[in-house]
PDB file of N, CA and C in Angstrom:
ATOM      1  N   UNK A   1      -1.716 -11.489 -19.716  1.00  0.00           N
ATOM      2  CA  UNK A   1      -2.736 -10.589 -19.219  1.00  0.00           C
ATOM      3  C   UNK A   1      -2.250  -9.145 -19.444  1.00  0.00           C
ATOM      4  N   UNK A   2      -3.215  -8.747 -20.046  1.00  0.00           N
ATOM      5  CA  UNK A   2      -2.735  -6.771 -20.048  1.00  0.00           C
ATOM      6  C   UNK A   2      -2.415  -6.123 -18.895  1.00  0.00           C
ATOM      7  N   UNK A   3      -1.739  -5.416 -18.723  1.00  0.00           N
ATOM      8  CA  UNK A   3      -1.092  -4.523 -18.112  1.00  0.00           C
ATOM      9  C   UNK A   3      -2.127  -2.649 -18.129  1.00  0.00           C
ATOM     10  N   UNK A   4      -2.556  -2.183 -16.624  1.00  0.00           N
ATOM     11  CA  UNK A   4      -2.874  -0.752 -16.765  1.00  0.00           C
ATOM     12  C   UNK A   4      -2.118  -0.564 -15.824  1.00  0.00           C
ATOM     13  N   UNK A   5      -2.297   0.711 -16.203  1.00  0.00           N
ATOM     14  CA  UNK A   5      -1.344   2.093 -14.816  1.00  0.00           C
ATOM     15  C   UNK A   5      -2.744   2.937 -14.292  1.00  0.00           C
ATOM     16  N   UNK A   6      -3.099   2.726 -13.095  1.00  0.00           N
ATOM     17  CA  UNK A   6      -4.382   3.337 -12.445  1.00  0.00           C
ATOM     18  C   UNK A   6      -3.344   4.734 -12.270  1.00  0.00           C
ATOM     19  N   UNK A   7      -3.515   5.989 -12.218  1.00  0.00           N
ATOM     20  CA  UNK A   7      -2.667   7.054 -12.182  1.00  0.00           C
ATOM     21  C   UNK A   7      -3.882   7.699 -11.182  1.00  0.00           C
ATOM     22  N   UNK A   8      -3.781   8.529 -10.171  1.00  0.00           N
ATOM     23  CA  UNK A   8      -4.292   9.299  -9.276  1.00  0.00           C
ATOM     24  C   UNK A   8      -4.361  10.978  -9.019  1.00  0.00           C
ATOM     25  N   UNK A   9      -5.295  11.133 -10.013  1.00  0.00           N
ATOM     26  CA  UNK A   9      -5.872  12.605  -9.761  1.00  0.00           C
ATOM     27  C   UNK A   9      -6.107  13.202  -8.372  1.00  0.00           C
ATOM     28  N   UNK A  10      -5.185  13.679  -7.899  1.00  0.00           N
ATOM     29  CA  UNK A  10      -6.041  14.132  -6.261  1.00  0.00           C
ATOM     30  C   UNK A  10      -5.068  15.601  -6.064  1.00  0.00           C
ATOM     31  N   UNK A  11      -6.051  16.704  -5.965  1.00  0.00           N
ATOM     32  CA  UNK A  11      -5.792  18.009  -5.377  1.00  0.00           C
ATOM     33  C   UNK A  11      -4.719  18.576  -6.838  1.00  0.00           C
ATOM     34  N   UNK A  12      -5.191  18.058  -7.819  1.00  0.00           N
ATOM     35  CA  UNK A  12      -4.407  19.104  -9.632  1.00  0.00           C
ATOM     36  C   UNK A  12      -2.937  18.164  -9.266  1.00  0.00           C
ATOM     37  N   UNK A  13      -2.635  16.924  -8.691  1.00  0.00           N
ATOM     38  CA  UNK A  13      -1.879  16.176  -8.759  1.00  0.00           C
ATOM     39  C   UNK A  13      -1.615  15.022  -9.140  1.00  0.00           C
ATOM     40  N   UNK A  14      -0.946  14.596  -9.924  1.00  0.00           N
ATOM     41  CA  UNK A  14      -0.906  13.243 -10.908  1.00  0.00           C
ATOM     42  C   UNK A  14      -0.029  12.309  -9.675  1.00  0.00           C
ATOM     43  N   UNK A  15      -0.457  11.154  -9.367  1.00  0.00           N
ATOM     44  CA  UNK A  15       0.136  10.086  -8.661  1.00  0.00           C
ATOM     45  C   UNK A  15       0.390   9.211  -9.171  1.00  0.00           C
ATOM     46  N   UNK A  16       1.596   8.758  -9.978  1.00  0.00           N
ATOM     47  CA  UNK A  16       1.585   8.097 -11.211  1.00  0.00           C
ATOM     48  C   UNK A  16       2.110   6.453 -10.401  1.00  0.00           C
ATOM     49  N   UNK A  17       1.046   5.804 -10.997  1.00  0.00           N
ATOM     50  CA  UNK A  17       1.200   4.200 -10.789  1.00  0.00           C
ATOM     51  C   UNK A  17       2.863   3.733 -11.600  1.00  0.00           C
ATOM     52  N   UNK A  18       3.761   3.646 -11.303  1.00  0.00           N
ATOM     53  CA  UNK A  18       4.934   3.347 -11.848  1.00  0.00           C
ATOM     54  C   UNK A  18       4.717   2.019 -12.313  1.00  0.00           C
ATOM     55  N   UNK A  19       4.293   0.840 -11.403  1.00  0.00           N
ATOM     56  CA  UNK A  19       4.419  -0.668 -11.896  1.00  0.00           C
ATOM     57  C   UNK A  19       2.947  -0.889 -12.046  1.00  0.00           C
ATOM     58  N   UNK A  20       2.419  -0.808 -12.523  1.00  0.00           N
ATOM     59  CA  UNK A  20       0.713  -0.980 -12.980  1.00  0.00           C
ATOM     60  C   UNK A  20       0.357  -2.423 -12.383  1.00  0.00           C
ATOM     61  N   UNK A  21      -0.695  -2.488 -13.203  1.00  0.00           N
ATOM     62  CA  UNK A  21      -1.067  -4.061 -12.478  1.00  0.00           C
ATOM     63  C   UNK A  21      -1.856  -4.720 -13.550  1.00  0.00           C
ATOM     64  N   UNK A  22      -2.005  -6.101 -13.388  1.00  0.00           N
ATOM     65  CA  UNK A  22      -2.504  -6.962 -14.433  1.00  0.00           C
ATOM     66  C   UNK A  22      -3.858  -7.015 -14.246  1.00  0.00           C
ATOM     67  N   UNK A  23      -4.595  -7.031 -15.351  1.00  0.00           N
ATOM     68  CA  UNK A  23      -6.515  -6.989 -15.173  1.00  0.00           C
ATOM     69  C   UNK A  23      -6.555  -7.846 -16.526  1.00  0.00           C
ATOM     70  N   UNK A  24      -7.309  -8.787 -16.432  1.00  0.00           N
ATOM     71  CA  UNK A  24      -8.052  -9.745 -17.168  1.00  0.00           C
ATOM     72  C   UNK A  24      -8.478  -9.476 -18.317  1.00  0.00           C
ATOM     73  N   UNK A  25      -9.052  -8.080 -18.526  1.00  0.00           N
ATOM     74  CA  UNK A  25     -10.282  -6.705 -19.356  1.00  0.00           C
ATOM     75  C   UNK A  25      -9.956  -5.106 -18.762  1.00  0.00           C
ATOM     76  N   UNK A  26     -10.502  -4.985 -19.575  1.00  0.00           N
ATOM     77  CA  UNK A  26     -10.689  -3.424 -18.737  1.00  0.00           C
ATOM     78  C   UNK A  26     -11.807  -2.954 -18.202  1.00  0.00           C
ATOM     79  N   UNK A  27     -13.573  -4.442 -18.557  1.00  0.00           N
ATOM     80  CA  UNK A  27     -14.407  -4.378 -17.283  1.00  0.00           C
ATOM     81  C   UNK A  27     -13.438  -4.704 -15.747  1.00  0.00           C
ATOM     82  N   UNK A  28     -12.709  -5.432 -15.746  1.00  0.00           N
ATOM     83  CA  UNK A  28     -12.081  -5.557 -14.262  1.00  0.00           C
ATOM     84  C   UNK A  28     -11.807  -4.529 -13.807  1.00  0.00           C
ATOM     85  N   UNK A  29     -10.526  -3.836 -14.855  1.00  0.00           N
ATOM     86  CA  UNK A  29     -10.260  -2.571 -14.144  1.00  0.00           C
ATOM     87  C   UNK A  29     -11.262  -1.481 -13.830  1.00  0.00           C
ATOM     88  N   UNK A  30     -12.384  -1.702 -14.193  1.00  0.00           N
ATOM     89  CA  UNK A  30     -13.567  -0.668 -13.598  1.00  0.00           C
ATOM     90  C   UNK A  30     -13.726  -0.811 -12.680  1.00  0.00           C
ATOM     91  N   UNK A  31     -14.096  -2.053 -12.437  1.00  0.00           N
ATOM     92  CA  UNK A  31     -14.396  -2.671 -11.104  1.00  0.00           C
ATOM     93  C   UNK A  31     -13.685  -2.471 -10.171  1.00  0.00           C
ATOM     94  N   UNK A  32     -12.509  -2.916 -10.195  1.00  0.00           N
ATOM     95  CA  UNK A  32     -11.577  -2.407  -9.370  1.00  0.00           C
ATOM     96  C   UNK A  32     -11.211  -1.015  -8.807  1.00  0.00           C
ATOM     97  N   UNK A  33     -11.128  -0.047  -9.880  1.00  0.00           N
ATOM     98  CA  UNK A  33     -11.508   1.173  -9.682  1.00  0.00           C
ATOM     99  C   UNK A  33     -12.157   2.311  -9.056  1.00  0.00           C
ATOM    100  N   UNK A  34     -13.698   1.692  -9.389  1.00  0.00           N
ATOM    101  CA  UNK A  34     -15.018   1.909  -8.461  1.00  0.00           C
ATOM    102  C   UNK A  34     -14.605   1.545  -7.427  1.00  0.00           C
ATOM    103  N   UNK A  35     -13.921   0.369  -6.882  1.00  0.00           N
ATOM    104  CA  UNK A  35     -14.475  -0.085  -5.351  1.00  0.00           C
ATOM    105  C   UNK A  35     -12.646   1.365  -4.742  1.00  0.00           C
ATOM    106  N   UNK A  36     -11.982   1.154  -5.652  1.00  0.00           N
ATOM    107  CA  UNK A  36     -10.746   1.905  -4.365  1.00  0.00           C
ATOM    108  C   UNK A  36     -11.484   3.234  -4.898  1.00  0.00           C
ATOM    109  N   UNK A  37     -12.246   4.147  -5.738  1.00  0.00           N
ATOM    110  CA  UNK A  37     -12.153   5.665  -5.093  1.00  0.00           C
ATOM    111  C   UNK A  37     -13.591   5.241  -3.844  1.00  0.00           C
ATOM    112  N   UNK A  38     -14.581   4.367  -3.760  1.00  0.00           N
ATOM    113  CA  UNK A  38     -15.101   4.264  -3.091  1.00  0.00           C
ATOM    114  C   UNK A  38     -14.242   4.256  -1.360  1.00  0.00           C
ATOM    115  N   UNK A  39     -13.659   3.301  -1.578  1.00  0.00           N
ATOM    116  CA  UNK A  39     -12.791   3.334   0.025  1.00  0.00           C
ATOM    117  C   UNK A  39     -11.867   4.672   0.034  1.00  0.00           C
ATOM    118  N   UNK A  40     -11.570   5.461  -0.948  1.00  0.00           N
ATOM    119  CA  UNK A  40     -10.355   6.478  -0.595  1.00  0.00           C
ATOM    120  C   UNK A  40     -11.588   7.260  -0.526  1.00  0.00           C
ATOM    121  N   UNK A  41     -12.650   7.593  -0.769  1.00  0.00           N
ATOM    122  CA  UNK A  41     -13.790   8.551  -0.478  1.00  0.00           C
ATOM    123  C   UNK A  41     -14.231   8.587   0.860  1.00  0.00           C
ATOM    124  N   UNK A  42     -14.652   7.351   1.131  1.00  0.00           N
ATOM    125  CA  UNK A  42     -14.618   7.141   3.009  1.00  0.00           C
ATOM    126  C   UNK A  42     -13.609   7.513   3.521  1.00  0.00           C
ATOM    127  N   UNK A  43     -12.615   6.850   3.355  1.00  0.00           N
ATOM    128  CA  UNK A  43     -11.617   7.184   4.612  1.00  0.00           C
ATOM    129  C   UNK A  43     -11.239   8.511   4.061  1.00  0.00           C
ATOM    130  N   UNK A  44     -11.594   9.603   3.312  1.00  0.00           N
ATOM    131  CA  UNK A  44     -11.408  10.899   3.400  1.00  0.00           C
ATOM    132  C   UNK A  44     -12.428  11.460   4.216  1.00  0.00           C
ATOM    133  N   UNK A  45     -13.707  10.928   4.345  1.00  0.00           N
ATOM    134  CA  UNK A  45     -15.151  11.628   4.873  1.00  0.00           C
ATOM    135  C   UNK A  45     -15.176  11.113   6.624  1.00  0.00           C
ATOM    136  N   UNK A  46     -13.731   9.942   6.929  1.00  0.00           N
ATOM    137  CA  UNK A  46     -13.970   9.330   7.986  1.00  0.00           C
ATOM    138  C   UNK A  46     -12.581  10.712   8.732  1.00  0.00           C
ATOM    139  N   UNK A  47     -12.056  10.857   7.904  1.00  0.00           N
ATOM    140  CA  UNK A  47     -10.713  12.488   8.538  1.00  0.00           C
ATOM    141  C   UNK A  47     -11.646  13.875   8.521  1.00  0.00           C
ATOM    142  N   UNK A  48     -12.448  13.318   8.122  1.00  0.00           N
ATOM    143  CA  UNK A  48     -13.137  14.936   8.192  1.00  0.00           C
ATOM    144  C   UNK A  48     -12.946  15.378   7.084  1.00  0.00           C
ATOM    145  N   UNK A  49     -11.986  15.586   5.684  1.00  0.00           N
ATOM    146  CA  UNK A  49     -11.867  16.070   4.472  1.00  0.00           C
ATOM    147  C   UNK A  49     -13.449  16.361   3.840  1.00  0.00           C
ATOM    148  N   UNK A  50     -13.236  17.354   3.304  1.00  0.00           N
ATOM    149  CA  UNK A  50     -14.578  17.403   2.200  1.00  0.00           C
ATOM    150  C   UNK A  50     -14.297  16.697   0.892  1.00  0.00           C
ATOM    151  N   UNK A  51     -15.627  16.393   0.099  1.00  0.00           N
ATOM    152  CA  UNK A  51     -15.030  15.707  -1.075  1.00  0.00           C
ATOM    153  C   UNK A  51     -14.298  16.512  -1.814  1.00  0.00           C
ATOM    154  N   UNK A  52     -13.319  16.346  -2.843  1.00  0.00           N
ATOM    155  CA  UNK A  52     -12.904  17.049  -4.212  1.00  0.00           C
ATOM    156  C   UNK A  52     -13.257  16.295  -5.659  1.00  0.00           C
ATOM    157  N   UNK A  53     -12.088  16.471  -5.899  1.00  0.00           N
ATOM    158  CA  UNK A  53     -12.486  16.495  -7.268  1.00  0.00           C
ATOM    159  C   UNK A  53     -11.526  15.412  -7.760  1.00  0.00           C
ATOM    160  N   UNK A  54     -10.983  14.751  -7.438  1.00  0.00           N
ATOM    161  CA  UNK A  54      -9.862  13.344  -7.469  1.00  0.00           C
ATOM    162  C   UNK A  54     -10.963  12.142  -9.135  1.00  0.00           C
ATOM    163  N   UNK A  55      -9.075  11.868  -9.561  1.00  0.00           N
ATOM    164  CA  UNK A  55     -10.058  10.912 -10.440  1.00  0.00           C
ATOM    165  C   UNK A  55      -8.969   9.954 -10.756  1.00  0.00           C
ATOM    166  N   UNK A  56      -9.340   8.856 -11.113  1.00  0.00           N
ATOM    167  CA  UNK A  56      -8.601   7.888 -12.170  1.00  0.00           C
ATOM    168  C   UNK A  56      -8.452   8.181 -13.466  1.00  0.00           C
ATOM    169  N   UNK A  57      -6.961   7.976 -13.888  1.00  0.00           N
ATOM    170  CA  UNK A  57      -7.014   8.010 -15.093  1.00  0.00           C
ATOM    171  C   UNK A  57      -6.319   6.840 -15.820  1.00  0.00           C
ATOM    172  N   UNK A  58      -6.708   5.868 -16.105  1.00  0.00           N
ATOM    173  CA  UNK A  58      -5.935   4.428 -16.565  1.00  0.00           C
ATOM    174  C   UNK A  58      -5.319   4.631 -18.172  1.00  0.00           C
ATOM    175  N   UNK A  59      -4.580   3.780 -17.973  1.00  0.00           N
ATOM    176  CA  UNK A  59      -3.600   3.757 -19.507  1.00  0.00           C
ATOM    177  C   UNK A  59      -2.796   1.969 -19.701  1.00  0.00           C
ATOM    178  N   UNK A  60      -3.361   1.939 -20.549  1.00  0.00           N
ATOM    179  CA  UNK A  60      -2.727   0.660 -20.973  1.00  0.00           C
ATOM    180  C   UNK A  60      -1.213   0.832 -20.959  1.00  0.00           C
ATOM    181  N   UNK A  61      -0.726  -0.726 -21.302  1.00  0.00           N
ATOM    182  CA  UNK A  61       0.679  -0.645 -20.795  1.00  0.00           C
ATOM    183  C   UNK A  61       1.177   0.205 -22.044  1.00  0.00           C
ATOM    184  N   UNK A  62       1.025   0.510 -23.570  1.00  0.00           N
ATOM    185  CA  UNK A  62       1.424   0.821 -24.100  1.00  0.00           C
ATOM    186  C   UNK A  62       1.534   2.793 -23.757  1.00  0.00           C
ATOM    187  N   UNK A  63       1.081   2.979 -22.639  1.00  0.00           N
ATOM    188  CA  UNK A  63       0.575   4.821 -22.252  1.00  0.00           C
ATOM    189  C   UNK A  63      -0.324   5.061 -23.624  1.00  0.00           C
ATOM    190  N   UNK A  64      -1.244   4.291 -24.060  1.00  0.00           N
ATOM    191  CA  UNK A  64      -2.673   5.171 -23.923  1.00  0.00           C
ATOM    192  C   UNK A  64      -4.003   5.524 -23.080  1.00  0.00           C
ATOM    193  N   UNK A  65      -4.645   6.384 -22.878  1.00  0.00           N
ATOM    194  CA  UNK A  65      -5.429   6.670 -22.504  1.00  0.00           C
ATOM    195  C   UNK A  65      -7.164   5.352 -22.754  1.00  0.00           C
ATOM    196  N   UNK A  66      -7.213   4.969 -22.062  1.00  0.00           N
ATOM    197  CA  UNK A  66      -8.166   3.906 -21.709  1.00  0.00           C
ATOM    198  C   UNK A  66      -9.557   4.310 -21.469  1.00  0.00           C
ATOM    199  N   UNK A  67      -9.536   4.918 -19.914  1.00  0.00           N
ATOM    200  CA  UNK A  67     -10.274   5.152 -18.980  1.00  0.00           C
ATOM    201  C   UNK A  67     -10.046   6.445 -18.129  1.00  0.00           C
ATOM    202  N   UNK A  68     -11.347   7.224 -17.897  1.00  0.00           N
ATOM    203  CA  UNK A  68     -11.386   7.846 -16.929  1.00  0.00           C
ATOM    204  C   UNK A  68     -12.312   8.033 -16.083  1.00  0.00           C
ATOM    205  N   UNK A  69     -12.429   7.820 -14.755  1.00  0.00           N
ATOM    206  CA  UNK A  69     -13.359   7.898 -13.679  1.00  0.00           C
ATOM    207  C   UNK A  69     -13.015   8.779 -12.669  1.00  0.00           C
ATOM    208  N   UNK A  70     -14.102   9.683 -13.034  1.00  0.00           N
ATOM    209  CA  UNK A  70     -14.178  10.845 -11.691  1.00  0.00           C
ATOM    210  C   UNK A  70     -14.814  10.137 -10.229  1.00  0.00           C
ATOM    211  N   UNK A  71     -14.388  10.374  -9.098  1.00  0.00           N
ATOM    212  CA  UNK A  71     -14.891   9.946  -8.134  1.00  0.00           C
ATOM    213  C   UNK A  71     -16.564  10.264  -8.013  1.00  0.00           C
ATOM    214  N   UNK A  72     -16.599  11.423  -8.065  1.00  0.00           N
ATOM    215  CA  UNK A  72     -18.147  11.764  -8.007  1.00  0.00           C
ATOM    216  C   UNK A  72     -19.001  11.121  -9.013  1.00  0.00           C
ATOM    217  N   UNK A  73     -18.554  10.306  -9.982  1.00  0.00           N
ATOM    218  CA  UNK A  73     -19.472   9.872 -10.571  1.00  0.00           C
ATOM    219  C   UNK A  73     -19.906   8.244  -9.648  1.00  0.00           C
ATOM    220  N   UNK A  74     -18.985   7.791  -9.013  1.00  0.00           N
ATOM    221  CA  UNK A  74     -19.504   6.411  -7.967  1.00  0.00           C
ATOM    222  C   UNK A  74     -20.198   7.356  -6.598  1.00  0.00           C
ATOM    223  N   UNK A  75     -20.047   8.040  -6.516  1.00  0.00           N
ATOM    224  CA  UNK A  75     -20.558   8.685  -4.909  1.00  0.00           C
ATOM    225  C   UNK A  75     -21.930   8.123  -4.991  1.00  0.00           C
ATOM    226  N   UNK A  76     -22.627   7.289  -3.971  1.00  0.00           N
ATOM    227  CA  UNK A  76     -23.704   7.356  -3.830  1.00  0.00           C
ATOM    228  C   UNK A  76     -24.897   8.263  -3.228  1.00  0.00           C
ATOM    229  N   UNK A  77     -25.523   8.860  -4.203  1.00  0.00           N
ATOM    230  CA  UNK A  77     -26.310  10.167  -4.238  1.00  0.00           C
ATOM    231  C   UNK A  77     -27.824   9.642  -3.266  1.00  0.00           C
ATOM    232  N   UNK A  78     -27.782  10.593  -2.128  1.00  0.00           N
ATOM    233  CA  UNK A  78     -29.104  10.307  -0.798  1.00  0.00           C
ATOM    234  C   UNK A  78     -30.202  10.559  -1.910  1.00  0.00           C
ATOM    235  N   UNK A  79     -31.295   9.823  -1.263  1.00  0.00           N
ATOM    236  CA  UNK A  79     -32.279  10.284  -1.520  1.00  0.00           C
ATOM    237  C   UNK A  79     -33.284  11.508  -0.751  1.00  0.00           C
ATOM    238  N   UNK A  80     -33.590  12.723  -1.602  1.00  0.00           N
ATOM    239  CA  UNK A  80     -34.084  13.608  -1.047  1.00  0.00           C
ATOM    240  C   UNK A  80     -32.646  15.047  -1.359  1.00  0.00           C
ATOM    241  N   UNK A  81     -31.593  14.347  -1.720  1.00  0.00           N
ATOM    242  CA  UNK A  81     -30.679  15.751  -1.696  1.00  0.00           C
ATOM    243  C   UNK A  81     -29.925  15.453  -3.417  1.00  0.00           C
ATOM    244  N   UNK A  82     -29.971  17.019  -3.001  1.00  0.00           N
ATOM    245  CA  UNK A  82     -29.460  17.440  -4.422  1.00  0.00           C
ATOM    246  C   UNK A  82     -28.010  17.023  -4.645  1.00  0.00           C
TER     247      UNK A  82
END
């Protein structure tokens, strides 16, 4: 099974996944993805934090560049607000 490094964009800071983790595809690792900035988005909005600007940046085991997901692109957008 392939090997990614989910790496953590938060506040112009790289949080680098040292031991990555095994995903099936790299649809999994989306998946997977989506659902943790979803929970690290709550439990920032559940401290009171405002959102930023935090993102994933995945890399296969070989360190290339894969994937990138900005949090704000999963935020679920109300209806009625901009």
């Amino acid at each position: 099974m392939p090997k990614y490094h989910l790496n953590h964009i938060y506040k112009g800071k790289c949080i680098v996944d040292q031991e990555g983790a095994d995903f099936i595809d790299l649809a999994a690792v989306g998946h997977e993805i989506i659902l943790a900035a979803r929970h690290i988005m709550a439990d920032r909005l559940m401290k009171g934090e405002e959102p930023d600007h935090s993102r994933f940046e995945i890399f296969d085991e070989n360190g290339q560049p894969v994937l990138t997901l900005e949090f704000s692109d999963v935020h679920p957008k109300s209806e009625g607000r901009p």
